[in-house]
Structures are given as C-alpha cells and as structure tokens.
Protein backbone atom coordinates (compact mmCIF):
# COMPACT_ATOMS: atom_id res chain seq x y z
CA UNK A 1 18.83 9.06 4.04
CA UNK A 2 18.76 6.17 1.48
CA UNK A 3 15.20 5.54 0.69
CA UNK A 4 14.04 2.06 -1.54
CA UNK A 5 10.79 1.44 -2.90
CA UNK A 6 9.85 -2.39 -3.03
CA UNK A 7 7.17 -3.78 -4.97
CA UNK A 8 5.94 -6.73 -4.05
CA UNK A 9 4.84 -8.85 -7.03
CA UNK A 10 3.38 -12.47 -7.22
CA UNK A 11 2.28 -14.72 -10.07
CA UNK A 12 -0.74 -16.34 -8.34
CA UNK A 13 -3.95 -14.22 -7.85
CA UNK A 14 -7.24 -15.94 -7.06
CA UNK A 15 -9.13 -13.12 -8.84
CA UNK A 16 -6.39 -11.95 -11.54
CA UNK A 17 -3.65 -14.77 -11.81
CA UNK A 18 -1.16 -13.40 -13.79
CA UNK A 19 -1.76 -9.62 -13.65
CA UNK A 20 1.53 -8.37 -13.21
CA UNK A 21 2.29 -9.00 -16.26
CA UNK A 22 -0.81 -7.75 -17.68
CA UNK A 23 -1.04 -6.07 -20.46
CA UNK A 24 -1.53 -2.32 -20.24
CA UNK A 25 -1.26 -0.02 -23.50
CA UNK A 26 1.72 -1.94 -24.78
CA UNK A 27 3.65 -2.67 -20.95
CA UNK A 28 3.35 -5.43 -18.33
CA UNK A 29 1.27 -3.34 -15.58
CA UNK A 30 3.92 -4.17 -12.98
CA UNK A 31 6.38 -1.79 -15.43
CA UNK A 32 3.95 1.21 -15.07
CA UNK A 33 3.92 0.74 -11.50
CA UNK A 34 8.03 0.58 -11.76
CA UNK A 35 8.50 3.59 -14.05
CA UNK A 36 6.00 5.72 -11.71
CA UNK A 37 7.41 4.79 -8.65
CA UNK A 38 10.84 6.29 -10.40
CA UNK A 39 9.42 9.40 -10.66
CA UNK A 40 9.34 9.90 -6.66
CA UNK A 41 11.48 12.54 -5.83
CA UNK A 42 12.66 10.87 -2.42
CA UNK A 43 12.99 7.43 -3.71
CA UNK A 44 16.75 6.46 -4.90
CA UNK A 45 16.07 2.96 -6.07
CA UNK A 46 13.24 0.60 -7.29
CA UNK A 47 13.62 -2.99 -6.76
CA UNK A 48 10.78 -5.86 -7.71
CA UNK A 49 10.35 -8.39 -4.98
CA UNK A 50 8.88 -11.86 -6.53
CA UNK A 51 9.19 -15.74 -6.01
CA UNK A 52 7.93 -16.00 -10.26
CA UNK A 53 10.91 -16.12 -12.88
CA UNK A 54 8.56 -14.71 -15.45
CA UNK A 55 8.11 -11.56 -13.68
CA UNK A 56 11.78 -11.65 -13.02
CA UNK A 57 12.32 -11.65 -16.49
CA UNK A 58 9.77 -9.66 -17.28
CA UNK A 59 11.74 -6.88 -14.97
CA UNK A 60 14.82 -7.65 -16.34
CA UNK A 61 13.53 -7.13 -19.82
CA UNK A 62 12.62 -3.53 -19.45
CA UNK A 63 15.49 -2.68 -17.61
CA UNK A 64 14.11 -3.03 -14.04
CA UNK A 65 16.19 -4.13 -11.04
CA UNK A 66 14.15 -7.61 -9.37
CA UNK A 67 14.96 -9.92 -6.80
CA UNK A 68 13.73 -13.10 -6.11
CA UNK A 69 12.71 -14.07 -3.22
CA UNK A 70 10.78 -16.93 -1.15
CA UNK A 71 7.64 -19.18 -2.56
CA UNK A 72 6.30 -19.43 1.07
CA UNK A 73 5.84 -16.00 2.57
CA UNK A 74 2.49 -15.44 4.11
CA UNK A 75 2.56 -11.64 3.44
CA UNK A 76 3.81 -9.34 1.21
CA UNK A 77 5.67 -7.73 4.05
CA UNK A 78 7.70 -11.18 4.82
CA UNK A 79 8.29 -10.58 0.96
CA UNK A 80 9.79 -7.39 1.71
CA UNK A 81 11.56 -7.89 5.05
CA UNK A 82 13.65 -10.62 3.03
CA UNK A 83 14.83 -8.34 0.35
CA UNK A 84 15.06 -5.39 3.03
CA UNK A 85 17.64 -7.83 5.14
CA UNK A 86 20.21 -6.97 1.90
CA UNK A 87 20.11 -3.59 1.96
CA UNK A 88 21.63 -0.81 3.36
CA UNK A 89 18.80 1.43 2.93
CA UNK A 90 17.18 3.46 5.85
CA UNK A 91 13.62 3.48 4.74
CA UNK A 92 11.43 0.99 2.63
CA UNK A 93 8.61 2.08 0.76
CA UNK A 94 5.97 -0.63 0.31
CA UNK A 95 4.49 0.61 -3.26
CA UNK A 96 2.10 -2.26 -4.18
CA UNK A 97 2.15 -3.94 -7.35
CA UNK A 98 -0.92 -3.54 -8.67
CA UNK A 99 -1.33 0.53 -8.50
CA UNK A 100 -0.48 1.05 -12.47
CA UNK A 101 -1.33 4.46 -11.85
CA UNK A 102 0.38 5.44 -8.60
CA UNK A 103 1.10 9.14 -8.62
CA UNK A 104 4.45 10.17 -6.95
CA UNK A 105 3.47 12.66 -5.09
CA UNK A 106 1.26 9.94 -2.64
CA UNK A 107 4.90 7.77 -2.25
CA UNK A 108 6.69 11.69 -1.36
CA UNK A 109 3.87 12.31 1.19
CA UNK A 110 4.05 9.16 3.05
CA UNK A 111 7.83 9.42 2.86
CA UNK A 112 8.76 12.96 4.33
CA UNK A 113 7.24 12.99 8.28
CA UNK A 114 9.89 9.73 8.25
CA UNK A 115 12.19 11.93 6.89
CA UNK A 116 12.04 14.63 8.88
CA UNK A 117 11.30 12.61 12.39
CA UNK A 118 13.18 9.58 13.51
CA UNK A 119 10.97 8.58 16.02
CA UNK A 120 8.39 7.37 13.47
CA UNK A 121 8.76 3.73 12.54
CA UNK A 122 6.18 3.16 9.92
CA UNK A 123 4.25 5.23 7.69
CA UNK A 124 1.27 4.81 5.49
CA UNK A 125 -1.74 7.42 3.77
CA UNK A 126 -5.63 8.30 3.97
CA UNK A 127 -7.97 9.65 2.06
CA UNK A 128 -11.25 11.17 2.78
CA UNK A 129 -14.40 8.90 1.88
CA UNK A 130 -17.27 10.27 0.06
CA UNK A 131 -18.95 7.41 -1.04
CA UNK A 132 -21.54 5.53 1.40
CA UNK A 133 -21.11 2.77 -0.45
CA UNK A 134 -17.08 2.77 0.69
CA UNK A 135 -18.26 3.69 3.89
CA UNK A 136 -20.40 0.76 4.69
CA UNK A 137 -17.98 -1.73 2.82
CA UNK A 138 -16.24 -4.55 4.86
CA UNK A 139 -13.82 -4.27 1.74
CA UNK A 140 -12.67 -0.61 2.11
CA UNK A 141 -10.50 -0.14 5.40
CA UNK A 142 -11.36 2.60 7.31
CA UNK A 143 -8.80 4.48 9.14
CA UNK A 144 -9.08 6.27 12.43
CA UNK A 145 -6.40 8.88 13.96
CA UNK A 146 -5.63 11.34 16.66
CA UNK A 147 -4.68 14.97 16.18
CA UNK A 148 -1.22 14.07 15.59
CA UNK A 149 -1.92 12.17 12.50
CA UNK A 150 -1.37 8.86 13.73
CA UNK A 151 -3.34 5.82 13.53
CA UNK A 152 -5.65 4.88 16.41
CA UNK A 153 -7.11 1.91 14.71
CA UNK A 154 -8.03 0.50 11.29
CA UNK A 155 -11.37 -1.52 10.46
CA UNK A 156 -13.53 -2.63 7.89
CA UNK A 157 -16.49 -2.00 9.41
CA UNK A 158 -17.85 1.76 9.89
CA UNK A 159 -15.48 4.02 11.56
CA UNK A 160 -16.04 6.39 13.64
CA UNK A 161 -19.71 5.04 14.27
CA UNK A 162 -21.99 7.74 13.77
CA UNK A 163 -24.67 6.93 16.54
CA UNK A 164 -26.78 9.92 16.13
CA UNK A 165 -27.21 10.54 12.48
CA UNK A 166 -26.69 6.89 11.20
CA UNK A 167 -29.19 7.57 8.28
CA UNK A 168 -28.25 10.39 6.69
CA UNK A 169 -25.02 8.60 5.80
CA UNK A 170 -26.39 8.02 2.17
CA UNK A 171 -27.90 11.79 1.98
CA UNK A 172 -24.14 13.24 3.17
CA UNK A 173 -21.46 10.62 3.67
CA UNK A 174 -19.01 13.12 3.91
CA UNK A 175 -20.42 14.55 7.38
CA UNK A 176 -19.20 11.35 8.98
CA UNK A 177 -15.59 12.64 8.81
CA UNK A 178 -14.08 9.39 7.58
CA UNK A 179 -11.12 8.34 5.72
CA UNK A 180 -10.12 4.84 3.58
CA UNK A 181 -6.76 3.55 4.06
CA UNK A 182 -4.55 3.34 1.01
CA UNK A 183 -2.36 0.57 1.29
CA UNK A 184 1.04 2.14 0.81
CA UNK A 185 3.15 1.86 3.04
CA UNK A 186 6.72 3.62 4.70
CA UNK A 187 9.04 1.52 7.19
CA UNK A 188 12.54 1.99 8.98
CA UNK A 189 14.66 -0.69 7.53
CA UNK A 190 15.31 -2.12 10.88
CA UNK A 191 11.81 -1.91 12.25
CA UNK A 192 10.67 -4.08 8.73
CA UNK A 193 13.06 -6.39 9.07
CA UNK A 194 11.56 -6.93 12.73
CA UNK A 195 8.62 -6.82 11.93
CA UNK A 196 7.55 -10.58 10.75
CA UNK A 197 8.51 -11.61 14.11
CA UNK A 198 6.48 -9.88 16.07
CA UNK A 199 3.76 -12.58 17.39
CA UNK A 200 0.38 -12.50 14.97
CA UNK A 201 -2.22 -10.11 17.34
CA UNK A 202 -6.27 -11.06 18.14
CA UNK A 203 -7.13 -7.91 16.61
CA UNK A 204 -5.36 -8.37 12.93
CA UNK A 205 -6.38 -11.67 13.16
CA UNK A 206 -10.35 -10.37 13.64
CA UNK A 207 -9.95 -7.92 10.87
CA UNK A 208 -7.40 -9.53 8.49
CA UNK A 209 -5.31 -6.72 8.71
CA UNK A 210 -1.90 -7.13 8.90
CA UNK A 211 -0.85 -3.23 9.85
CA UNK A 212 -3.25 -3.81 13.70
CA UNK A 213 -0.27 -5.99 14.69
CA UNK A 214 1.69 -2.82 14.92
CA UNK A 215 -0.56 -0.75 16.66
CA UNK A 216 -1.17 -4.00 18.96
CA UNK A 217 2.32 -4.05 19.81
CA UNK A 218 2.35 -0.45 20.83
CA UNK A 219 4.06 1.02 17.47
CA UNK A 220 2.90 4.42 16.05
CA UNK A 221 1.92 4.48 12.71
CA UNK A 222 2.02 7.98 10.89
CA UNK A 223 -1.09 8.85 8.69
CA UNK A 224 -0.74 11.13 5.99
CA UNK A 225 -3.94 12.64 4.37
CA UNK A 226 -3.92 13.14 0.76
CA UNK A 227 -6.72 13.96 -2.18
CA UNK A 228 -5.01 12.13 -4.82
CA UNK A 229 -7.17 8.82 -6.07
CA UNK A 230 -5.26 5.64 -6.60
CA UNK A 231 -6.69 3.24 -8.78
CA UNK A 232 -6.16 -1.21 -7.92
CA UNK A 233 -6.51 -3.62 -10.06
CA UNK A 234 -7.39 -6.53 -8.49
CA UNK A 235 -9.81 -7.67 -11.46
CA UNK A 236 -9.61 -7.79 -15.39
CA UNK A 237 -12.50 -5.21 -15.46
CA UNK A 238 -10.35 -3.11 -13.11
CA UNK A 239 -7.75 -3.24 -15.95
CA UNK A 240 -10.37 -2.39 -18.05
CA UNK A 241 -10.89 0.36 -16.13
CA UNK A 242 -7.47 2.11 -15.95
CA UNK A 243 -6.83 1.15 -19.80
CA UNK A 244 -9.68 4.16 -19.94
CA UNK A 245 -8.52 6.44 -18.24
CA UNK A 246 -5.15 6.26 -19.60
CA UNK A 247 -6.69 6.48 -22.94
CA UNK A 248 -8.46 10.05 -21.71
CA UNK A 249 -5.94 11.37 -19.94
C-alpha cells in the first residue's frame, strides 16, 4: 500500500496568524513537522496542503513537496480531500500542522490496523488523561470506545460520566478510565475523498467536531491508544513552550 501524509497548513490563525512559518530554533515550525513526519516508517511521501504562497515557498525552500489548494475550504479535511483527489495513494494520513514535535511512532500506530484490515475506513489515536483539569475541559476531546478499539463517541464534555465518585476526580483522575483524542488522523483515499459530501450531522454540529459526522453516518473509526505526548501550538507561548523542550532534550 501507498501511504501519504498531508499536512494541512493555513496562513490565517485567530490566535497565532502566521505560525507555520514560525520560527523554531532556526526552521519555519511547519518544516519540523515535515522532516518528522519523514521519519514514519509507513509513510512514502509528505506533501503540504495550503491556499498561502508564502508557505508554499516556504516548502519549496527547504526542499519540501506543497500543493496549493483552495482559499474557501471550511475544514482542513476539504483541504485534504482536494489534494487526495490527485493521488494515487491508498491511505492519507492527516498529520496536523502545528505538532512541531510529532513523534513517528504515533503516525506508525494510527497507520498499521489500516494496514493490516481493509475494512477500516478511518483511523485516528488516544491517550489516557491524567489531568482533571483535561478532564473537565470543554477544550480537550474526550474519546469513548468499545472493546474493539473503535470509537463510540467523542465529546468535550466529561466522558464516561462518573456518577458515583464524581468528586474524587481531582484526588485520582486517572480512576475515571478516560482518554483525550489526539487529532491525527488515518483515511482510505476513497472514503476522504467522500467524505466532504457526506451531509453536516446534529451531533458534530452540537460539539464542533467534525470526526461525529462519521460515526453519525454509521462509519467505524479505529482508536489506537498510545503513551506518547504530542505537544500543539496553537499560541506564541505554546511556541515558547516547545522552543524548551527542544533546548533540553
């Protein structure tokens, strides 16, 4: 199987405008997320998907393969759908653009059960939470699966509910059993390219989460659990942030 990574890279950030092409220890952040995703064992090729010439350039410049794409998609997956539609690839990995620090090993993980089952249309990762303060967020999704590993449902709010020891969430988070989506995500070329016509769903609508229109549509997502720790940058401080740890690793 051919497998392409996309990244998914835009200009215009209400919090961080601009921070693909931040700079990170000498590099434009979205080249750290490039030269990482590389590394993936089961990834053959890396491709940028923007609608901004400078981080076309900006790919071009360090020897990156880009495409341009569309000023007017409403998600990143549109974005991705388009510049799936050229390919001959049989599965696209969604690797988002602001994970300067992606390890590998969390792109090979979500990759392989698509690898090794053809039945599986889309694929994506978990990790445990052990942080109340993630827990009770309406900004870290929560992820809820079966004993197959697949998603039952995603949420912002608390998931799974724990009616009977509610308080001793901030004593022991970790007895809840839950787990925080990480937004990377694994498709079959031809079930992406479908996918932005699929009609919008109550339920993603509710949440503001684009991946329920899947589930709403009766598609199986496959949940991989993994320890490894990515790190966003959705802020300068978040920047900030990683520019430490690289600096102590």
């Amino acid at each position: 199987m051919v497998v392409t990574a996309i990244i998914p890279a835009r200009f215009a950030s209400t919090r961080f405008p601009g921070k693909p092409l931040a700079d990170l220890m000498g590099k434009p952040m979205i080249q750290w997320v490039y030269e990482r995703t590389m590394q993936a064992e089961v990834v053959d090729k890396v491709i940028v998907a923007t609608d901004d010439h400078s981080i076309y350039d900006a790919v071009q410049a360090f020897g990156g393969v880009a495409a341009m794409t569309c000023g007017d998609h409403p998600t990143g997956t549109d974005r991705l759908a388009e510049v799936a539609a050229t390919l001959k690839s049989d599965l696209i990995v969604n690797v988002q653009g602001d994970e300067p620090l992606i390890d590998p090993a969390m792109i090979e993980a979500a990759v392989r059960p698509l690898l090794h089952d053809p039945s599986i249309p889309m694929g994506t990762l978990k990790t445990p939470i052990r942080d109340a303060r993630e827990f009770l967020s309406p900004h870290v999704v929560k992820v809820v699966t079966d004993h197959n590993d697949f998603a039952l449902y995603f949420s912002r709010s608390p998931i799974p509910y724990p009616r009977d020891f509610y308080a001793e969430i901030d004593a022991n988070p970790t007895k809840v059993g839950a787990f925080k989506h990480v937004g990377l995500y694994v498709y079959r070329r031809d079930f992406l390219i479908s996918y932005p016509h699929l009609p919008a769903t109550h339920l993603e609508r509710t949440e503001n989460l684009e991946q329920l229109r899947a589930l709403e549509h009766g598609y199986r997502i496959k949940v991989v659990s993994t320890d490894l720790i990515s790190h966003g940058v959705d802020t300068p401080e978040d920047l900030d942030r990683v520019r430490g740890l690289l600096t102590t690793s």
